[in-house]
C-alpha atoms as a PDB file:
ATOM      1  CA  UNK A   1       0.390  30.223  -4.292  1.00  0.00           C
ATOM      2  CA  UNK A   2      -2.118  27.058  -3.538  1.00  0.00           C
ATOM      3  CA  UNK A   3      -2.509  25.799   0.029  1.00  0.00           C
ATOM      4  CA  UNK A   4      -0.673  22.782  -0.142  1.00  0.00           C
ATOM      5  CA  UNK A   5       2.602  24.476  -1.603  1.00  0.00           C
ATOM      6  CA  UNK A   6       2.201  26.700   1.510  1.00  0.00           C
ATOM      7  CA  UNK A   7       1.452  24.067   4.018  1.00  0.00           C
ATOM      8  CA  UNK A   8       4.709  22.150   2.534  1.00  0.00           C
ATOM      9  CA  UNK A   9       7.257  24.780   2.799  1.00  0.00           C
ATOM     10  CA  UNK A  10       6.246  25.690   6.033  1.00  0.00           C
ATOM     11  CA  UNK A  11       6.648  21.958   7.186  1.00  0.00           C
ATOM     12  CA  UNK A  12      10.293  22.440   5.108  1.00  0.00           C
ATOM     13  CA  UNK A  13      11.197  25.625   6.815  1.00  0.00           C
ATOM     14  CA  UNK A  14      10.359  24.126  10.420  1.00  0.00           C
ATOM     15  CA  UNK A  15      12.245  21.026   9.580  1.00  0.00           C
ATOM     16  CA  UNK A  16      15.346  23.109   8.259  1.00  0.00           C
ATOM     17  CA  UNK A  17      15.134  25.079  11.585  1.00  0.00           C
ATOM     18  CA  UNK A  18      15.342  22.165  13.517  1.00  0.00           C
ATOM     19  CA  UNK A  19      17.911  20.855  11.618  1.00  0.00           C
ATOM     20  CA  UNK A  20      19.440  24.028  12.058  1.00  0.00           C
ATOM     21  CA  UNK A  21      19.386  24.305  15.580  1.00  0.00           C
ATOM     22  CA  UNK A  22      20.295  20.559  16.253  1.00  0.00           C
ATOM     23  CA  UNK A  23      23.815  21.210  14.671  1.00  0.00           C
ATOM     24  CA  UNK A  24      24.453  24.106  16.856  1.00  0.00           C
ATOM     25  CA  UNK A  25      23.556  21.872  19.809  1.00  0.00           C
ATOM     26  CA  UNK A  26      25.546  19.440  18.150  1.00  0.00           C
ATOM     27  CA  UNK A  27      28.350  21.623  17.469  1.00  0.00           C
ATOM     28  CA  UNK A  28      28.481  23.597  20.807  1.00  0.00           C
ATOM     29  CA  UNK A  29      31.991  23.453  22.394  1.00  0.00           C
ATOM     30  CA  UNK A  30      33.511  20.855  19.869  1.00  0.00           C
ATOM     31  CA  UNK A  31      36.957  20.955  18.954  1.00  0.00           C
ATOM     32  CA  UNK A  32      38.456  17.893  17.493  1.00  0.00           C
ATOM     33  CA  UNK A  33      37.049  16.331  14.404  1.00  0.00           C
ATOM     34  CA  UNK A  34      35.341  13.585  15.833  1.00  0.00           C
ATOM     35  CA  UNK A  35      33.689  15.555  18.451  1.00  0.00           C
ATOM     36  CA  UNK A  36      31.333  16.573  16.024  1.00  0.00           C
ATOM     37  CA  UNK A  37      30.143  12.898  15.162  1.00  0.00           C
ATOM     38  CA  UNK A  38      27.281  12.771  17.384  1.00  0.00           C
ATOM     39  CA  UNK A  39      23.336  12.196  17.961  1.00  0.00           C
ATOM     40  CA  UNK A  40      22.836  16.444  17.260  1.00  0.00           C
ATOM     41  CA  UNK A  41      25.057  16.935  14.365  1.00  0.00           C
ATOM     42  CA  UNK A  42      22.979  13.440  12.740  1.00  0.00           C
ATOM     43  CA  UNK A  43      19.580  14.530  13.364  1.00  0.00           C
ATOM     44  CA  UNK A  44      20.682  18.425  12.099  1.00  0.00           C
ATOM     45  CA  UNK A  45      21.786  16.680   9.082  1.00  0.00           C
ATOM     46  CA  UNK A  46      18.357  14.579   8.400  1.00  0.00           C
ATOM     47  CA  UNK A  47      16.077  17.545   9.198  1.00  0.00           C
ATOM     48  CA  UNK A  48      18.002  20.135   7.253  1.00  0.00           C
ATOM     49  CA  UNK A  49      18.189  17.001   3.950  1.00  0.00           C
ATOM     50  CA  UNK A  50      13.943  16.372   5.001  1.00  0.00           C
ATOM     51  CA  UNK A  51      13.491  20.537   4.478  1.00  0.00           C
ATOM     52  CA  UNK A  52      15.666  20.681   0.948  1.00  0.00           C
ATOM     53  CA  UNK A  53      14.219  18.346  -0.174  1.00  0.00           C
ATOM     54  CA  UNK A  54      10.293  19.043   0.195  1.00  0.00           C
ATOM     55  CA  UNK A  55      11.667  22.918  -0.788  1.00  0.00           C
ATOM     56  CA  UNK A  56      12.227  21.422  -4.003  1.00  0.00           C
ATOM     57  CA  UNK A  57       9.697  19.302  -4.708  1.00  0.00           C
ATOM     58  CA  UNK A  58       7.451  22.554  -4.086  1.00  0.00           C
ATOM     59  CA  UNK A  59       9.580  24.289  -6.845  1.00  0.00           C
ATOM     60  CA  UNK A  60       8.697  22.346  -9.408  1.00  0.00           C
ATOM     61  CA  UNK A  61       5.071  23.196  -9.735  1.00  0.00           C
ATOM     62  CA  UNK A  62       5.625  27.259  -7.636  1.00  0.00           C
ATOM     63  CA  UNK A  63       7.440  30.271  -8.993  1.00  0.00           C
ATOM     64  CA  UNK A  64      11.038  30.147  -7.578  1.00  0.00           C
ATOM     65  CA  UNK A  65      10.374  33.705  -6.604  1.00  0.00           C
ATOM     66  CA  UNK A  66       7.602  32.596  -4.116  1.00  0.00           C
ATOM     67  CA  UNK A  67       9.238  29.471  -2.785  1.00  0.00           C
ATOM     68  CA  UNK A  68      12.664  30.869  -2.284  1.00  0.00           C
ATOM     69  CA  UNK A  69      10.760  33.687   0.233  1.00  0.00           C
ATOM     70  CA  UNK A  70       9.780  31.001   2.936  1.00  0.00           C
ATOM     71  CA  UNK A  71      13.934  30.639   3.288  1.00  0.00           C
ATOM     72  CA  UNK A  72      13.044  33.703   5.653  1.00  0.00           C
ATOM     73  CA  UNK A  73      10.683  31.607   7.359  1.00  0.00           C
ATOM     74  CA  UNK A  74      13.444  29.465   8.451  1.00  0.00           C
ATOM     75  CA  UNK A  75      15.207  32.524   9.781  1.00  0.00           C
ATOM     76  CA  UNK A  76      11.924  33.268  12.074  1.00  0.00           C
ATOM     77  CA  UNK A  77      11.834  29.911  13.753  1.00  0.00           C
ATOM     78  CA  UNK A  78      15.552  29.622  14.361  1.00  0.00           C
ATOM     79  CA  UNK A  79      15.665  33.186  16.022  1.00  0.00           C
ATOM     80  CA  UNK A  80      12.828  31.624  18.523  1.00  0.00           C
ATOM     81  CA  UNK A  81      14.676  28.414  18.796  1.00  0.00           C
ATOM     82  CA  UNK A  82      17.971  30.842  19.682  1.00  0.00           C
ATOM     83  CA  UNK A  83      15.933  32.977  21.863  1.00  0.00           C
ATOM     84  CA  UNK A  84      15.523  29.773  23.937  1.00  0.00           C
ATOM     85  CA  UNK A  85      18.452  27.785  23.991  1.00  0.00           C
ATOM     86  CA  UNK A  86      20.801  30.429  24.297  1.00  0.00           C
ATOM     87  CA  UNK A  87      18.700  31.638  27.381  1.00  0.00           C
ATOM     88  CA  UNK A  88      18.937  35.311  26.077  1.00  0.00           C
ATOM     89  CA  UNK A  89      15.210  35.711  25.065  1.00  0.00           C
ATOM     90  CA  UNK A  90      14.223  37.901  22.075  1.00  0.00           C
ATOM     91  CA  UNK A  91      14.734  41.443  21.868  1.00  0.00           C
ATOM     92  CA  UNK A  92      12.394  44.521  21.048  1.00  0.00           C
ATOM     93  CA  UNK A  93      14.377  45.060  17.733  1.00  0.00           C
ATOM     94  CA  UNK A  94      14.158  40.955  16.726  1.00  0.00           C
ATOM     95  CA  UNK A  95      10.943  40.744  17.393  1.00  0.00           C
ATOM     96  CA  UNK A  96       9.815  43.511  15.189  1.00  0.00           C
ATOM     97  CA  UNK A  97      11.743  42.366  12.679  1.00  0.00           C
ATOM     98  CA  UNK A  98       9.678  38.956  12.464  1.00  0.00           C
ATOM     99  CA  UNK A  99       6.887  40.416  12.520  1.00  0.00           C
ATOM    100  CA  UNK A 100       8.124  42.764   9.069  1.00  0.00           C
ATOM    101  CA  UNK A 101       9.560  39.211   8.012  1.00  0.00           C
ATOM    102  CA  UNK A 102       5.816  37.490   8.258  1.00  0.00           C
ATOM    103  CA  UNK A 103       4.105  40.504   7.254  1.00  0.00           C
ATOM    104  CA  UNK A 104       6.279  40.182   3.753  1.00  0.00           C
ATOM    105  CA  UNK A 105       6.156  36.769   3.539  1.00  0.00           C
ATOM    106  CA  UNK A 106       2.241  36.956   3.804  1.00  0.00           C
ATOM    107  CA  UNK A 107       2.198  39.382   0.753  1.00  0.00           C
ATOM    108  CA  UNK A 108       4.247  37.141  -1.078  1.00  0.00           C
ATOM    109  CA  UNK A 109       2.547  34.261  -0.408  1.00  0.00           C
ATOM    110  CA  UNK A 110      -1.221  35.955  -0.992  1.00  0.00           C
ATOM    111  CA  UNK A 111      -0.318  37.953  -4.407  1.00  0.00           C
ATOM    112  CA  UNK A 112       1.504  35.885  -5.911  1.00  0.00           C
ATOM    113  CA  UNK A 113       4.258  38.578  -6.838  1.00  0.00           C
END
């Protein structure tokens, strides 16, 4: 996989996270309807759009099999992002886990599977 594919999805992944994390913030506690119009839920929304769509533009010159891996990426940074807002930290078991998750996503990325 070239450089600048990699460089792009990470930027996607980190802006899907984001995205990800601003709708929980967003969404936290909401109840009616129009609770969930607000500031969070918008900027979720923009980052999540920003990360799909640089995802695909990177799929139309990378094997689908490569680019669809650095989804797990996105699971990585919002486990941090949780760690911190939620105030629980990460765990022994979480943390080894993301470091399996990099350590495959590092193959994948260097071998071109």
């Amino acid at each position: 996989m070239r450089i600048g594919s990699i460089i792009l999805l990470t930027i996607s992944s980190v802006a899907a996270a984001a995205g990800q994390i601003l709708l929980k913030l967003g969404a936290e506690g909401r109840q009616q309807l129009a609770e969930f119009i607000n500031c969070y839920i918008a900027g979720g929304l923009l980052f999540y759009s920003i990360g799909t769509a640089i995802w695909i533009y990177v799929l139309s010159s990378e094997r689908l099999m490569n680019v669809f891996a650095f989804t797990a990426l996105t699971f990585v940074l919002v486990y941090g992002g949780s760690a911190v807002i939620d105030g629980h930290g990460a765990t022994r078991g979480g943390i080894m886990g993301i470091v399996l998750i990099l350590s495959g996503l590092f193959l994948l990325s260097r071998h071109n599977v």
